[in-house]
Protein backbone atom coordinates (compact mmCIF):
# COMPACT_ATOMS: atom_id res chain seq x y z
CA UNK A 1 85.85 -263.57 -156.74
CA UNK A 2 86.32 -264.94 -160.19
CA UNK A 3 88.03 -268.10 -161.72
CA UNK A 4 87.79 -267.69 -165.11
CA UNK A 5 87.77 -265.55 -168.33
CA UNK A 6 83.77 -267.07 -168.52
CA UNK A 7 82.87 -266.02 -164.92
CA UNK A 8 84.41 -262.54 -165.50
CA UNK A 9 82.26 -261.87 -168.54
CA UNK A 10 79.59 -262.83 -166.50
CA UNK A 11 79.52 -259.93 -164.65
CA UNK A 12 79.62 -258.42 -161.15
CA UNK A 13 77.21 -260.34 -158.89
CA UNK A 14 74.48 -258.56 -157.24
CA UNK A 15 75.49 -256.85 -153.95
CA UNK A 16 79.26 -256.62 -155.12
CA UNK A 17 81.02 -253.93 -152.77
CA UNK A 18 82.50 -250.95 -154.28
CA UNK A 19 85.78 -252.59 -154.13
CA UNK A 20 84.31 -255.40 -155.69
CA UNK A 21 83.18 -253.49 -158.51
CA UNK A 22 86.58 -251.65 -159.33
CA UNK A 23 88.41 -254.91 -159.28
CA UNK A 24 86.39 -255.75 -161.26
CA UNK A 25 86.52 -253.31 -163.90
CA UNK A 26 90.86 -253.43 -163.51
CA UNK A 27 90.04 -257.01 -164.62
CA UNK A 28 88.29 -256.25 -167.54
CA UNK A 29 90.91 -253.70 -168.63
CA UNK A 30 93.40 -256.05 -168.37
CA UNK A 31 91.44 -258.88 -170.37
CA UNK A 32 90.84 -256.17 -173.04
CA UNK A 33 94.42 -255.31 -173.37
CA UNK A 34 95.82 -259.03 -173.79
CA UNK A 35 93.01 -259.91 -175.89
CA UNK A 36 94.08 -256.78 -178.21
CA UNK A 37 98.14 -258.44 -177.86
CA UNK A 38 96.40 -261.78 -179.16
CA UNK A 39 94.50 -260.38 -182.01
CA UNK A 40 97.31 -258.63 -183.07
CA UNK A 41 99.34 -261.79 -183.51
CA UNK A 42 96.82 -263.32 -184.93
CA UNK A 43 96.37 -260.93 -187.71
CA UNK A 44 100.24 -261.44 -188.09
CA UNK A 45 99.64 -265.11 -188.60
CA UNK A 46 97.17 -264.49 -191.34
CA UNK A 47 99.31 -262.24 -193.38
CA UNK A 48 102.01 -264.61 -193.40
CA UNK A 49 99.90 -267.67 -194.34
CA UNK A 50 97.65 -265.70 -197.12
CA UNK A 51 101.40 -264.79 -198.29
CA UNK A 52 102.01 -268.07 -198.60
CA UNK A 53 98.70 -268.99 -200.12
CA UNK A 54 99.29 -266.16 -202.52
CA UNK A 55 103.08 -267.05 -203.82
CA UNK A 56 102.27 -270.50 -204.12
CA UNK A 57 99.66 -269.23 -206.67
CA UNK A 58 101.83 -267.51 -208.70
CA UNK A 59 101.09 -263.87 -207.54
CA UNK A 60 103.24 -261.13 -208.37
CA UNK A 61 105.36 -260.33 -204.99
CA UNK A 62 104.16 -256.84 -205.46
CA UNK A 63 100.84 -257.76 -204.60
CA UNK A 64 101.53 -260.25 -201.70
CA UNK A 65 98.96 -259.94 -198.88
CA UNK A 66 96.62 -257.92 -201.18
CA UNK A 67 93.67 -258.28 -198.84
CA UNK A 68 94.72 -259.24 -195.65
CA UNK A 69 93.89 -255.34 -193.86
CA UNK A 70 90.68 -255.92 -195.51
CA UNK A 71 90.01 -259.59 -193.77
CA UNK A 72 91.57 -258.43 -190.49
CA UNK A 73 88.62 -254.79 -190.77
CA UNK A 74 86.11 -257.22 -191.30
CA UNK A 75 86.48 -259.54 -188.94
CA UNK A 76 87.28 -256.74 -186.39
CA UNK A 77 84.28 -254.53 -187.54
CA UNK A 78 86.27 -251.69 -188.43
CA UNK A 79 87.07 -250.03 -191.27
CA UNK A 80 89.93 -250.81 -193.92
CA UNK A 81 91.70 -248.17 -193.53
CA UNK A 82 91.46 -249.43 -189.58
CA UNK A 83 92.31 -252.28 -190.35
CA UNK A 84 95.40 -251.68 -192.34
CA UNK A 85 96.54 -249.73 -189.44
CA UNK A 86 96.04 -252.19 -187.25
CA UNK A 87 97.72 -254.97 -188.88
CA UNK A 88 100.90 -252.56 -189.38
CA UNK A 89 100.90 -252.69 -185.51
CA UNK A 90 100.38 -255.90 -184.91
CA UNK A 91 103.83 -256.29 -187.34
CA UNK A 92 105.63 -253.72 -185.29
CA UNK A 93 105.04 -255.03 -182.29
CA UNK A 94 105.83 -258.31 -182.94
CA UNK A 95 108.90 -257.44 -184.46
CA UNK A 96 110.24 -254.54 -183.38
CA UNK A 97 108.86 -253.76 -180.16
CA UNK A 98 109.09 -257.18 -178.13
CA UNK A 99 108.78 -255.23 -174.70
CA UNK A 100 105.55 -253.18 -176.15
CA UNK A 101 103.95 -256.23 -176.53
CA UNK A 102 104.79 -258.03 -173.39
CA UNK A 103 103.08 -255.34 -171.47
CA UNK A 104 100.00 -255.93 -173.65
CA UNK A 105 99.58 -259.09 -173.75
CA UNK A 106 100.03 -259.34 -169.75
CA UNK A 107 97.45 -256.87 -169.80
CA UNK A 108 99.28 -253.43 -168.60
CA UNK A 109 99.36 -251.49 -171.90
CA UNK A 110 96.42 -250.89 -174.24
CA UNK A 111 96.49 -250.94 -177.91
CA UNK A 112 96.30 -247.02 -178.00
CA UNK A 113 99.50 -246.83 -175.90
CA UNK A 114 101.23 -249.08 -177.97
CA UNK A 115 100.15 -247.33 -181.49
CA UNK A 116 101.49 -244.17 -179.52
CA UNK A 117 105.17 -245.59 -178.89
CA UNK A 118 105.01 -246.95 -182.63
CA UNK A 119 103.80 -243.58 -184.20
CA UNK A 120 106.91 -241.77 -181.90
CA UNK A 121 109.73 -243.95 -183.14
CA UNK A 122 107.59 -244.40 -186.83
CA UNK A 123 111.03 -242.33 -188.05
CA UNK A 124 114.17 -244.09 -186.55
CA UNK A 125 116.21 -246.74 -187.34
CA UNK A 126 115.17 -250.63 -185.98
CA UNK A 127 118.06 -249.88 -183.62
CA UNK A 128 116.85 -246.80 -182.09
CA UNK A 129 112.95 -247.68 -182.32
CA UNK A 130 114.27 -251.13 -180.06
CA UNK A 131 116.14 -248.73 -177.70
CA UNK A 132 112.69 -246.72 -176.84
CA UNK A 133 111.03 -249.96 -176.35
CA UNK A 134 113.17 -251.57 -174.02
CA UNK A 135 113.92 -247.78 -171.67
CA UNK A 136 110.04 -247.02 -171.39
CA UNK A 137 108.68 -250.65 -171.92
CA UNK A 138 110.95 -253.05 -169.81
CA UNK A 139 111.01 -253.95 -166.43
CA UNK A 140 113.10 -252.31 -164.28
CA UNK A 141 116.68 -253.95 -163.15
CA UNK A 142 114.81 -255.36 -159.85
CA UNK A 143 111.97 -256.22 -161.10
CA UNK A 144 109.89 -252.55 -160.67
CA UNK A 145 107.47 -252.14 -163.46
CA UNK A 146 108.17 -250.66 -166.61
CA UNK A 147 108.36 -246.79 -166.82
CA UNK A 148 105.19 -246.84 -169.31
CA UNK A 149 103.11 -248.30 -166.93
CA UNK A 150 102.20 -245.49 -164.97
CA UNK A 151 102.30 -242.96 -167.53
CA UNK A 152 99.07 -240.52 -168.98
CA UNK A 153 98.65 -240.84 -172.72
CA UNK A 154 100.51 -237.11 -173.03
CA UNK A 155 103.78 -238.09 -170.81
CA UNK A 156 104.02 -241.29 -172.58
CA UNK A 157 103.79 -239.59 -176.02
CA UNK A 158 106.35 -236.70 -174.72
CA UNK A 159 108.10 -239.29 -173.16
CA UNK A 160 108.66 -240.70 -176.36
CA UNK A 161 109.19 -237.85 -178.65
CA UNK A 162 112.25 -236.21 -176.03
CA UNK A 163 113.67 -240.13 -176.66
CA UNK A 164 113.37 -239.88 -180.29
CA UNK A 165 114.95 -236.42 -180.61
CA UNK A 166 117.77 -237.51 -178.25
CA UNK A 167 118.49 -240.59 -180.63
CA UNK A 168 118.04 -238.96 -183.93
CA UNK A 169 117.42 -235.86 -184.15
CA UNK A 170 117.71 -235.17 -188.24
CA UNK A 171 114.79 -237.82 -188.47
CA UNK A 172 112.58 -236.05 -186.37
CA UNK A 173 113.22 -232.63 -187.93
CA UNK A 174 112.59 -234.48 -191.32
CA UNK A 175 109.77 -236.53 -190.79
CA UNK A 176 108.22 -232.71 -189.11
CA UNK A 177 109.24 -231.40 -193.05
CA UNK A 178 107.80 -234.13 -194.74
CA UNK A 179 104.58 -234.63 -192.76
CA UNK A 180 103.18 -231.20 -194.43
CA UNK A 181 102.37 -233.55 -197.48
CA UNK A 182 99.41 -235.38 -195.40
CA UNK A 183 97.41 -231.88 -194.85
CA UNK A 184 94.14 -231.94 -195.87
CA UNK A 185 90.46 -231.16 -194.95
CA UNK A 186 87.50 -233.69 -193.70
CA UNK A 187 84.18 -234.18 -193.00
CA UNK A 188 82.20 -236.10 -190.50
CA UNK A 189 78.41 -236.30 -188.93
CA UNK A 190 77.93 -234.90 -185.60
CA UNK A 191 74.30 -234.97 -183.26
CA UNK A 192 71.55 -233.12 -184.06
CA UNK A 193 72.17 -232.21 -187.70
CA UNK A 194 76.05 -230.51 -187.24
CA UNK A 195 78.78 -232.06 -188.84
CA UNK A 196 82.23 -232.11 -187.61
CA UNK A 197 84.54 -230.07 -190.18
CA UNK A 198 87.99 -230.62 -189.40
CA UNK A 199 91.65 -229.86 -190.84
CA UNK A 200 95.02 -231.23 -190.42
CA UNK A 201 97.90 -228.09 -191.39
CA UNK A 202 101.15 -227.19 -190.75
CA UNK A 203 101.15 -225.89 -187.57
CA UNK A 204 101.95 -222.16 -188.54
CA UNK A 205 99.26 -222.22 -190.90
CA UNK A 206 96.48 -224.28 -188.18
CA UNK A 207 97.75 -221.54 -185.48
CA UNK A 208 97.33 -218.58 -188.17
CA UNK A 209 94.06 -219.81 -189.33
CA UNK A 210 92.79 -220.24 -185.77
CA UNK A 211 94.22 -216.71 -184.82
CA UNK A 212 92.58 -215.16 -187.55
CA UNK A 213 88.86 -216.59 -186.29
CA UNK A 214 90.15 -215.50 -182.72
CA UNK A 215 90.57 -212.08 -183.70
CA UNK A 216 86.90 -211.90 -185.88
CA UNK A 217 85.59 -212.52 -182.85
CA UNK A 218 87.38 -210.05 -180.74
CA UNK A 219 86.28 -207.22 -183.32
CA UNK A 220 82.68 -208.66 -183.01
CA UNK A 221 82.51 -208.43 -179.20
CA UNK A 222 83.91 -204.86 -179.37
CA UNK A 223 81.26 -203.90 -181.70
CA UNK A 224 78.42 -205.54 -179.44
CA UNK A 225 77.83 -208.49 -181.32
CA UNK A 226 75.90 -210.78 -179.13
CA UNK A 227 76.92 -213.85 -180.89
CA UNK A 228 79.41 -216.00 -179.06
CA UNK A 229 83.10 -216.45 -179.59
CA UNK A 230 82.41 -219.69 -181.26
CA UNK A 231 79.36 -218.59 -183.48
CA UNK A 232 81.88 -215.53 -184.47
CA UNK A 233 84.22 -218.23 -185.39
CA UNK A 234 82.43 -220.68 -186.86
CA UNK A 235 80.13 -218.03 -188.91
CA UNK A 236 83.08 -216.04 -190.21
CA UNK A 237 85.33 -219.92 -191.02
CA UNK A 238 82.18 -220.56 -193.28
CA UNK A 239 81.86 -216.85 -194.52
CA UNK A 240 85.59 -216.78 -195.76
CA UNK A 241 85.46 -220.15 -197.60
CA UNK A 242 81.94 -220.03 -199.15
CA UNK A 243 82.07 -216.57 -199.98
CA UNK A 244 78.89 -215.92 -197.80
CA UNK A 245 78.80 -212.19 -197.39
CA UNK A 246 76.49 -212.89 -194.35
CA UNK A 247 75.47 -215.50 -192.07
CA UNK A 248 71.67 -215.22 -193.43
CA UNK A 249 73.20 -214.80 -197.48
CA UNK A 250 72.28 -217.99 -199.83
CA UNK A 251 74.98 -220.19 -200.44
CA UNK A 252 76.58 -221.17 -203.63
CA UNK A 253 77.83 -224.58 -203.07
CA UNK A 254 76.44 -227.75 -204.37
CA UNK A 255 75.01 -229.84 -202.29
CA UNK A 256 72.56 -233.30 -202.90
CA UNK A 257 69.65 -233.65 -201.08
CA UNK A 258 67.46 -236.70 -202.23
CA UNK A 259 63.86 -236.90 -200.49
CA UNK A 260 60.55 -238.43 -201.81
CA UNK A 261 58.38 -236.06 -204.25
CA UNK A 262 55.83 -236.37 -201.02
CA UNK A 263 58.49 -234.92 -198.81
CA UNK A 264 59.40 -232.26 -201.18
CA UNK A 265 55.68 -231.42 -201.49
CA UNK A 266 54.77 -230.90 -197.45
CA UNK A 267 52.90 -233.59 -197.78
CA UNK A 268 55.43 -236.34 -196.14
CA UNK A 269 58.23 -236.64 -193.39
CA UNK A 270 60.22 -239.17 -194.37
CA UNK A 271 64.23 -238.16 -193.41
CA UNK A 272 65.92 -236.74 -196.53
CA UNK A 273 69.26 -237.68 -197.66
CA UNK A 274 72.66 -235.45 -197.56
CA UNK A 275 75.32 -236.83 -199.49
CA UNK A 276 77.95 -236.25 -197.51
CA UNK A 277 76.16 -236.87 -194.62
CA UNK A 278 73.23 -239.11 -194.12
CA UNK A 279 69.87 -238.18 -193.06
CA UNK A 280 67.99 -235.39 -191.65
CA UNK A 281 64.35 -234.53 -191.33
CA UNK A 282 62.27 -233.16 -193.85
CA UNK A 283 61.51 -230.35 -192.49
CA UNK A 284 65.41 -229.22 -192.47
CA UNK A 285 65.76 -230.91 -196.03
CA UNK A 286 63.10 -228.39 -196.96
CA UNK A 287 63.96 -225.09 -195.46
CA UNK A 288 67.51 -226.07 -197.61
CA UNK A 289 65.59 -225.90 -200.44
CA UNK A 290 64.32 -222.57 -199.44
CA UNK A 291 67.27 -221.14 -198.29
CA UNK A 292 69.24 -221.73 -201.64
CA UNK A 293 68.98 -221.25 -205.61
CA UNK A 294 67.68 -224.54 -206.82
CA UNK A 295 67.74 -226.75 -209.55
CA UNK A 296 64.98 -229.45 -209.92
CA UNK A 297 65.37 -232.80 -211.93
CA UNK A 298 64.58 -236.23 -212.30
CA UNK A 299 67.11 -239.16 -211.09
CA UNK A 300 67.66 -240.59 -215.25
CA UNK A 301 63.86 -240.17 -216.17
CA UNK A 302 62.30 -240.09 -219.63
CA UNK A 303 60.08 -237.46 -220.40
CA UNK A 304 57.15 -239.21 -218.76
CA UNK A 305 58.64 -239.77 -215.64
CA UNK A 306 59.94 -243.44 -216.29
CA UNK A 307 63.57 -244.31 -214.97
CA UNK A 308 65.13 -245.39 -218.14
CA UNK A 309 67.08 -248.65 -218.35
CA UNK A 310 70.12 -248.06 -216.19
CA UNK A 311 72.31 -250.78 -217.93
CA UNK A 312 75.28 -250.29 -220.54
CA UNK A 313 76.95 -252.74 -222.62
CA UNK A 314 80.89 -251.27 -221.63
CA UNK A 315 82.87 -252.43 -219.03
CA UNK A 316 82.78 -249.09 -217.74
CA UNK A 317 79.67 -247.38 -216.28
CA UNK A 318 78.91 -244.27 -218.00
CA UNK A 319 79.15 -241.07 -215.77
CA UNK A 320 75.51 -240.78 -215.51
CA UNK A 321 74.67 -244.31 -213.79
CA UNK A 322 78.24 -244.15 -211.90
CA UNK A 323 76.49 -240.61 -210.27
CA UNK A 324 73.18 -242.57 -209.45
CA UNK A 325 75.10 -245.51 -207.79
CA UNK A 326 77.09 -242.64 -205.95
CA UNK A 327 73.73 -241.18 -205.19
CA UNK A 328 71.60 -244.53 -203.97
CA UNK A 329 74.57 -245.46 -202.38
CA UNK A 330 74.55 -242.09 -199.93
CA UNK A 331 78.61 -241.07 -201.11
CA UNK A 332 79.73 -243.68 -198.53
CA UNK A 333 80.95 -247.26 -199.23
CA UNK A 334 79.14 -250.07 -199.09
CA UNK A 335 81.86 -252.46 -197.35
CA UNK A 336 80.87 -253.39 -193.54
CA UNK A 337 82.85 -250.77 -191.41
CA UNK A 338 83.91 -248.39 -193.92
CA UNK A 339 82.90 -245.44 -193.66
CA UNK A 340 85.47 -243.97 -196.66
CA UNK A 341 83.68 -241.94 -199.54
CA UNK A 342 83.16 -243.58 -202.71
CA UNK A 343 85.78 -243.44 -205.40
CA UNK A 344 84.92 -246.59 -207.63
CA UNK A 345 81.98 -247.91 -209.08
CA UNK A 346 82.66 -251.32 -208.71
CA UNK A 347 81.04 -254.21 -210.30
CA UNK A 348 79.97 -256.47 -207.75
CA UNK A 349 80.09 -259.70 -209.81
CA UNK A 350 83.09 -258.92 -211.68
CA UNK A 351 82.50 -258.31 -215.60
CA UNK A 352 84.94 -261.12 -216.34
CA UNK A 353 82.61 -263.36 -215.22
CA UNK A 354 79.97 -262.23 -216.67
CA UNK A 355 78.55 -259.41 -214.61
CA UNK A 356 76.55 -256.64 -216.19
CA UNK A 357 77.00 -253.48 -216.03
CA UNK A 358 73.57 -252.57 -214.27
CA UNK A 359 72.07 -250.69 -210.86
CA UNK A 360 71.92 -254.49 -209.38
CA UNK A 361 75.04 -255.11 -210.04
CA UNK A 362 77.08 -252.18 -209.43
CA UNK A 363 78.18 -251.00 -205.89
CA UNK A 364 79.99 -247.54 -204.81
CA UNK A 365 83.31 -248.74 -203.11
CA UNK A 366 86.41 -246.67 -201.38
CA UNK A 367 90.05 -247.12 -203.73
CA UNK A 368 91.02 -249.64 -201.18
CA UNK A 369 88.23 -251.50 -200.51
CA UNK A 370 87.73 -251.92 -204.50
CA UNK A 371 91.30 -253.38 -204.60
CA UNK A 372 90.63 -255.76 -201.69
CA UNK A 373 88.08 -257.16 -203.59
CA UNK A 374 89.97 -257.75 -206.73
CA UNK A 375 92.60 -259.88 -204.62
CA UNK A 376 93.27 -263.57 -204.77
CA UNK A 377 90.23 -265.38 -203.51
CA UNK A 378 87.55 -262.63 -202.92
CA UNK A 379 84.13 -263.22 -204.07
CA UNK A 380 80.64 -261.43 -204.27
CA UNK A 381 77.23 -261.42 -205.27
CA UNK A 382 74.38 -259.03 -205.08
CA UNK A 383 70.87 -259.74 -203.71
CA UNK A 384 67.85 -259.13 -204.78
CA UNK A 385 66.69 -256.64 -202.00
CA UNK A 386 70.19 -254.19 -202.68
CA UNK A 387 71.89 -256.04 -200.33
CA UNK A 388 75.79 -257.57 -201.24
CA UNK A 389 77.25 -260.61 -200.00
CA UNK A 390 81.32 -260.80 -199.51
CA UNK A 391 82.74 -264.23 -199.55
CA UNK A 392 86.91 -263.80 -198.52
CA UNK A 393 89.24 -265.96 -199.04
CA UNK A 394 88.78 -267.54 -195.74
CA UNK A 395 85.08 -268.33 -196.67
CA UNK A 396 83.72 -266.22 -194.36
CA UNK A 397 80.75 -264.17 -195.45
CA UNK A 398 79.99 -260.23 -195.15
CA UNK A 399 76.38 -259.14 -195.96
CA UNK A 400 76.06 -255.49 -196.57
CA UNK A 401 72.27 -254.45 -195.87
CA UNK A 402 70.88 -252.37 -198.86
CA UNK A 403 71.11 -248.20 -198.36
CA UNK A 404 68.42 -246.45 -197.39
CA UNK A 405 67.68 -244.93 -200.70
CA UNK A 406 67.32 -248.37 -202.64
CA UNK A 407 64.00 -249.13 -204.40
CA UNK A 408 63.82 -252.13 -206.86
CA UNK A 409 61.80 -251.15 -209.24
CA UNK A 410 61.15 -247.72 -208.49
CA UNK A 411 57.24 -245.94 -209.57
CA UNK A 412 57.55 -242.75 -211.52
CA UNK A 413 59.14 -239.55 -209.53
CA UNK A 414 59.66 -241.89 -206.17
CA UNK A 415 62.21 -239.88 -205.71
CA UNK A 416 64.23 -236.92 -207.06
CA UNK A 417 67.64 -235.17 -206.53
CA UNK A 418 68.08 -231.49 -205.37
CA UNK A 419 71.13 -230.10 -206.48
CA UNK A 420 71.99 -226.41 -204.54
CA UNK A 421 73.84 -224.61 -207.05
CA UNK A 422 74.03 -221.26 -208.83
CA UNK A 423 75.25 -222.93 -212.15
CA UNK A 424 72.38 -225.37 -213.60
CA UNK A 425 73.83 -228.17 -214.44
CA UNK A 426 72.41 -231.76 -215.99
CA UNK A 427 73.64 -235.09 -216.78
CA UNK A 428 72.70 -237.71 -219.20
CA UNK A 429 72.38 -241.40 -219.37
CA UNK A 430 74.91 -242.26 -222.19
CA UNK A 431 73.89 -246.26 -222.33
């Protein structure tokens, strides 16, 4: 029915059969899962030769294959933190999990299976991690396919895990101990103006927090609440961490909201801006505004309404411009993929070469993104519409479109911030 990779991508022809059309798809499964077993050793390849590259230039061996996740997110259209993920596969398998692989790159184990045996054995020794690679991952003594094969993503991962435990024990019981250090809280955009909030705890404290929300909204029931169980939950998750007394009580949290004086006024629509976020329609953006205690100013304006030269003469840019470039650049950085908040304001050409220390030529970047950048070989120059250019090592080239909120040369009061608070605050442009 097909020859080759070419005629596969072509697609089913019209009046395939059923059959037809499920072969198909097996096909394209497989092609997906060797092509992920061939990018993997290709990232492996780089590493090793920008090593190379890098020693033979004198870097520190610290800093060998500074970079490399970065290249390998690009090119893959993910983000670095993706990226470095998926090159720390791509070394595992080749090296430690030889039977892992083979099943990928023959097309019978995806990517997310494999990144499921390495997470499991992420704890034992080389020895042990081999031993769970050849029992689930090798064919059988007469050939019969390996045990991982026909496996669900849960028995694979319990599969696993009763493996590790039976190997080593102490390591899992430790790495359980340790792992309480990664807890934290995040953040993410979900349809229709909802956001995702999500947190990774200890599991006594994720069951007790979750038990807690359970029983709010048993007590509301019994009392004839007609919320749902989830509104309960959700409503009383955001009461007890705000300090809301009630679901229809102001909050006290900041939050930035930048929208066009127009907008503000009723007399526009264009989306507002959530940092945080991203956009939302003006009409929400506005009814924010209503709903909270609010504190008006100007983005860095003089008293008549002019921005004022954004520029300083130190290395460093002063907290005021580092919040605008935070601000224009919507919290999130500006590297292709990343979706990371911003921790750096970075200077796009670098200020040993002469860059200034201005709105054109300062971009909002994520801690690793920001050291990618300052690695052997990485270039990158800003254009004059907002947009940045990336040049790697490799000489391939990254253009980052402009954010939504850039203007060049702004009019008077094009736009303004919104800061929900019940403290005023203000900031000043220390040039």
């Amino acid at each position: 029915m097909y020859e080759t990779i070419d005629h596969l991508l072509d697609g089913p022809p019209p009046g395939a059969s059923e059959r037809e059309l499920v072969d198909w798809i097996s096909r394209l499964e497989q092609v997906k899962c060797t092509a992920e077993a061939v990018q993997a050793e290709a990232a492996v390849r780089l590493d090793e030769a920008a090593r190379a590259r890098q020693a033979e230039a004198g870097t520190p061996a610290r800093k060998l294959g500074e970079g490399v996740a970065s290249q390998v997110a690009l090119a893959r259209r993910v983000s670095p933190a993706r990226g470095a993920k998926l090159l720390g596969l791509a070394k595992i398998l080749l090296a430690e999990m030889p039977h892992t692989f083979s099943l990928m790159k023959a097309g019978l184990f995806s990517q997310w299976q494999a990144t499921i045996l390495a997470r499991e054995t992420a704890c034992l020794t080389l020895d042990d991690r081999r031993v769970i690679d050849h029992e689930l991952c090798a064919p059988g003594p007469d050939g019969e396919p390996a045990k991982a094969v026909s496996m669900g993503l849960r028995q694979l991962e319990n599969a696993a895990k009763k493996l590790a435990i039976t190997l080593d024990q102490a390591a899992v019981v430790a790495r359980a101990a340790n792992a309480a250090k990664d807890r934290r809280v995040s953040l993410r955009p979900a349809p229709d103006t909802m956001t995702w909030l999500g947190a990774l705890l200890p599991v006594k404290d994720g069951v007790a927090v979750f038990a807690a929300l359970d029983q709010a909204a048993k007590t509301a029931a019994a009392a004839g609440d007609e919320r749902s169980r989830g509104q309960v939950m959700a409503d009383t998750l955001v009461d007890r961490v705000t300090g809301r007394s009630t679901a229809d009580a102001k909050p006290r949290i900041e939050v930035k909201i930048v929208m066009t004086a127009d907008t503000l006024t009723n007399n526009g629509d264009q989306p507002a801006m959530v940092e945080g976020y991203g956009p939302v329609p003006a009409t929400l953006a506005r009814d924010a505004l209503n709903d909270a205690e609010v504190f008006i100013r100007r983005l860095f304006t003089d008293p008549a309404g002019q921005l004022v030269a954004m520029e300083s003469r130190s290395r460093k840019a002063p907290d005021g411009l580092a919040e605008f470039i935070t601000t224009r650049d919507g919290g999130i950085c500006r590297t292709n993929g990343c979706d990371a908040p911003i921790r750096n304001i970075d200077h796009i050409q670098r200020h040993a070469d002469g860059g200034t220390t201005s709105v054109e030529n300062l971009q909002g970047l994520c801690e690793q993104c920001n050291q990618a950048k300052e690695a052997l070989g990485w270039q990158a120059r800003p254009g004059p519409d907002g947009s940045i250019t990336t040049i790697t090592p490799t000489g391939h080239t990254y253009t980052s479109p402009p954010p939504d909120t850039w203007r060049p040369d702004p009019p008077p009061l094009s736009r303004a911030e919104f800061t929900l608070r019940d403290v005023l605050l203000d900031h000043t442009l220390a040039a």
